[in-house]
Protein backbone atom coordinates (compact mmCIF):
# COMPACT_ATOMS: atom_id res chain seq x y z
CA UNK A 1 3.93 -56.13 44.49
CA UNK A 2 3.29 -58.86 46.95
CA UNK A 3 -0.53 -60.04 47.46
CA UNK A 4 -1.56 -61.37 51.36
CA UNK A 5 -1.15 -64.70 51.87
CA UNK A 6 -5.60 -65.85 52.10
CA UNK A 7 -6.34 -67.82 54.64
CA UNK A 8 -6.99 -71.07 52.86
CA UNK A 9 -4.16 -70.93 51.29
CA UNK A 10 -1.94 -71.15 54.16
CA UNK A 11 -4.27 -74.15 54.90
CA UNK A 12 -3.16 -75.58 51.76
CA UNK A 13 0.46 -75.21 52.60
CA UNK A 14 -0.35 -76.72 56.54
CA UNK A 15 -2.36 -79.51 54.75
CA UNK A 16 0.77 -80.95 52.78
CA UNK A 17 3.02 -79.76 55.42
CA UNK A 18 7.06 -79.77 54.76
CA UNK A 19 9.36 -81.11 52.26
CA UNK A 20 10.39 -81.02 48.92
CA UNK A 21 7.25 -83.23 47.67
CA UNK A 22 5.54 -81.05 49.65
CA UNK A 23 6.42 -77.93 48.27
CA UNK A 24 6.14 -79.17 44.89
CA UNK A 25 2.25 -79.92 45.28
CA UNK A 26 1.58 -77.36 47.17
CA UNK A 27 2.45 -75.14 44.48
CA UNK A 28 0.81 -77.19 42.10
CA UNK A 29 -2.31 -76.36 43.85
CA UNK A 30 -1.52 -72.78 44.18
CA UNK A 31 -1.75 -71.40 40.76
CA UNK A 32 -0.45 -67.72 41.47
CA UNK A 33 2.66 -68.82 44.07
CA UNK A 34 6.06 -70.60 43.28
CA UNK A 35 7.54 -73.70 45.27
CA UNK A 36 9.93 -71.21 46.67
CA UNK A 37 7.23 -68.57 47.38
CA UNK A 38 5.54 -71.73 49.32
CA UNK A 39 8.57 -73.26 51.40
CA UNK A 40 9.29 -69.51 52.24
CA UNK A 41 6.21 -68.75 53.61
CA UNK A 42 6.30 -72.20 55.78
CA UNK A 43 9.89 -71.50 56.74
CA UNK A 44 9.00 -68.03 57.91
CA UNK A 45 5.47 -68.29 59.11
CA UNK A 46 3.79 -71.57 58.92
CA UNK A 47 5.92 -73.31 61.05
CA UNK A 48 5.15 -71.65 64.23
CA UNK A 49 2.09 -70.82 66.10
CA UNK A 50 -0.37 -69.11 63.09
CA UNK A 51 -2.20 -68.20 66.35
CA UNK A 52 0.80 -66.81 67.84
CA UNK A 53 1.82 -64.79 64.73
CA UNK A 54 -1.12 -61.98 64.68
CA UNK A 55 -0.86 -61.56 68.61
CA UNK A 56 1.39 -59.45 69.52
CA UNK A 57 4.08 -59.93 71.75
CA UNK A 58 2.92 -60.00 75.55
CA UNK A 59 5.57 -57.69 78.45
CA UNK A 60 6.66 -61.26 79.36
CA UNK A 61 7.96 -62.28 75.87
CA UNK A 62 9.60 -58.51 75.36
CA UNK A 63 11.94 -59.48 78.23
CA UNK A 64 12.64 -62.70 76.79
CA UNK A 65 13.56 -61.01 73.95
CA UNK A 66 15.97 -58.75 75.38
CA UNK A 67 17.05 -61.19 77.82
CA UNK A 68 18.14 -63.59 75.10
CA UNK A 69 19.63 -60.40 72.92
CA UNK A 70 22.14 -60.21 76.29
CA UNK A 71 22.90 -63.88 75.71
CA UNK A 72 22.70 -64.60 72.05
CA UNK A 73 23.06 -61.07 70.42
CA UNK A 74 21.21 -61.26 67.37
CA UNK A 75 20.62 -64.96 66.64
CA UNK A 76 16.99 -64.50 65.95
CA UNK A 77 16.78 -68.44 64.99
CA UNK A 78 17.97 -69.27 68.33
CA UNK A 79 15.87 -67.43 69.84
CA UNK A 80 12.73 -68.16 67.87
CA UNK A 81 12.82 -71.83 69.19
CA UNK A 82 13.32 -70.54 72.87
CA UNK A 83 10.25 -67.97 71.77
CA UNK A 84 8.27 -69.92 69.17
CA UNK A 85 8.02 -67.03 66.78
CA UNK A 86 9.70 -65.93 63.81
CA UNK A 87 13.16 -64.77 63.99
CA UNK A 88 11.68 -61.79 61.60
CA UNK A 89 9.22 -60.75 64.06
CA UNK A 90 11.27 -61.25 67.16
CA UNK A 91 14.08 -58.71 65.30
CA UNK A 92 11.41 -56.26 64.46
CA UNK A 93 10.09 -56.43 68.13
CA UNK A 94 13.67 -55.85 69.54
CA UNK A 95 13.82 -52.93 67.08
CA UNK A 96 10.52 -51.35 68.44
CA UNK A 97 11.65 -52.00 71.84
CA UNK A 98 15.21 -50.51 71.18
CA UNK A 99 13.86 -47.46 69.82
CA UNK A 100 11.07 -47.55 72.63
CA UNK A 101 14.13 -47.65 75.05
CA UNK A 102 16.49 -44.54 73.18
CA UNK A 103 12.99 -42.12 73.21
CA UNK A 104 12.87 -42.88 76.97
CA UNK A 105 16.44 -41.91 77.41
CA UNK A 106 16.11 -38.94 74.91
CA UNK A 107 12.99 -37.78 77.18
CA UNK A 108 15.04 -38.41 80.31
CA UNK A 109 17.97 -36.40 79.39
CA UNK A 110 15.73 -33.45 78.14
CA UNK A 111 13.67 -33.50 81.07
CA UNK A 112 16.99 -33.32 83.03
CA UNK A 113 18.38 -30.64 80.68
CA UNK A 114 15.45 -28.96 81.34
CA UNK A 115 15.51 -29.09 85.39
CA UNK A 116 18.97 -28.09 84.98
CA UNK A 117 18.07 -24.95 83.13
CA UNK A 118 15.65 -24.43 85.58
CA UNK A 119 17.62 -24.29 88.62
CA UNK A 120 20.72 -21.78 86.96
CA UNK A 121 17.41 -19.80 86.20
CA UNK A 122 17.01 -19.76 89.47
CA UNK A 123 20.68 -19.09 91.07
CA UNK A 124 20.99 -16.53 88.31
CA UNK A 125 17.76 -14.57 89.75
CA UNK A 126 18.83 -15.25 93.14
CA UNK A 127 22.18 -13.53 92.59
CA UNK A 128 20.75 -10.33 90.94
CA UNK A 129 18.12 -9.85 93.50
CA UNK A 130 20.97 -9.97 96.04
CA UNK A 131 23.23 -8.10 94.42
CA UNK A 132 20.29 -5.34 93.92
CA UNK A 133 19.35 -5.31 97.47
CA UNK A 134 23.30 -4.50 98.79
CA UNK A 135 22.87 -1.64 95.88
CA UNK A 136 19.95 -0.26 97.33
CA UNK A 137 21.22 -1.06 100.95
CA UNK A 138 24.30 0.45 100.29
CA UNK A 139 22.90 3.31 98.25
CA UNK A 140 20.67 4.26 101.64
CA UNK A 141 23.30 4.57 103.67
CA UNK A 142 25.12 6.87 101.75
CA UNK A 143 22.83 9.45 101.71
């Protein structure tokens, strides 16, 4: 099981930045992490903004993100240098946004399923009152 990445480690890894002599001490100062573990976690997260990586992402940035999706489809490492975040979290934002999207829809068409149960409801009651006021109307004049 993977452990959280403590702050001063990821000062560590900023400290000796990139590269492969980089990497090398860095894990040599990290007893518990590997050289990959370390250029993975700069790849990934390091890199960018650590400011920018706990915020989430603001309305503006969401239509970025779909925006570029039109353009790019799903080139999240294009996009994270138009976005300065991680291709991993701009993929899992377009997911939550996607599936934000298809509940509206889902909503929309119930609500209209709904409204259009509603109104044969309606027609239907409509037509049986009329129908039982010519009975009655009809029933009157015969006797």
């Amino acid at each position: 099981m993977s452990r959280a990445w403590p702050t001063k480690v990821d000062e560590i890894l900023v400290r000796f930045g990139n590269g492969r002599n980089g990497r090398r001490m860095r894990a040599t100062h990290l007893n518990h992490k590997t050289a990959k573990q370390c250029a993975d976690r700069w790849k990934n997260i390091l890199r960018y903004n650590p400011t920018d990586i706990d915020r989430p992402f603001t309305p503006f940035e969401c239509n970025m993100i779909r925006q570029l999706y039109q353009k790019y489809g799903s080139r999240w490492g294009r996009m994270s240098t138009v976005l300065h975040r991680p291709p991993q979290m701009i993929m899992e934002c377009w997911i939550s946004l996607n599936a934000i999207d298809e509940a509206r829809i889902r909503e929309q068409t119930r609500e209209q399923t709904r409204e259009q149960t509603r109104e044969q409801t309606r027609e239907q009651t409509r037509k049986q009152t009329h129908e039982t006021c010519e009975q009655m109307a009809i029933q009157r004049f015969l006797s």
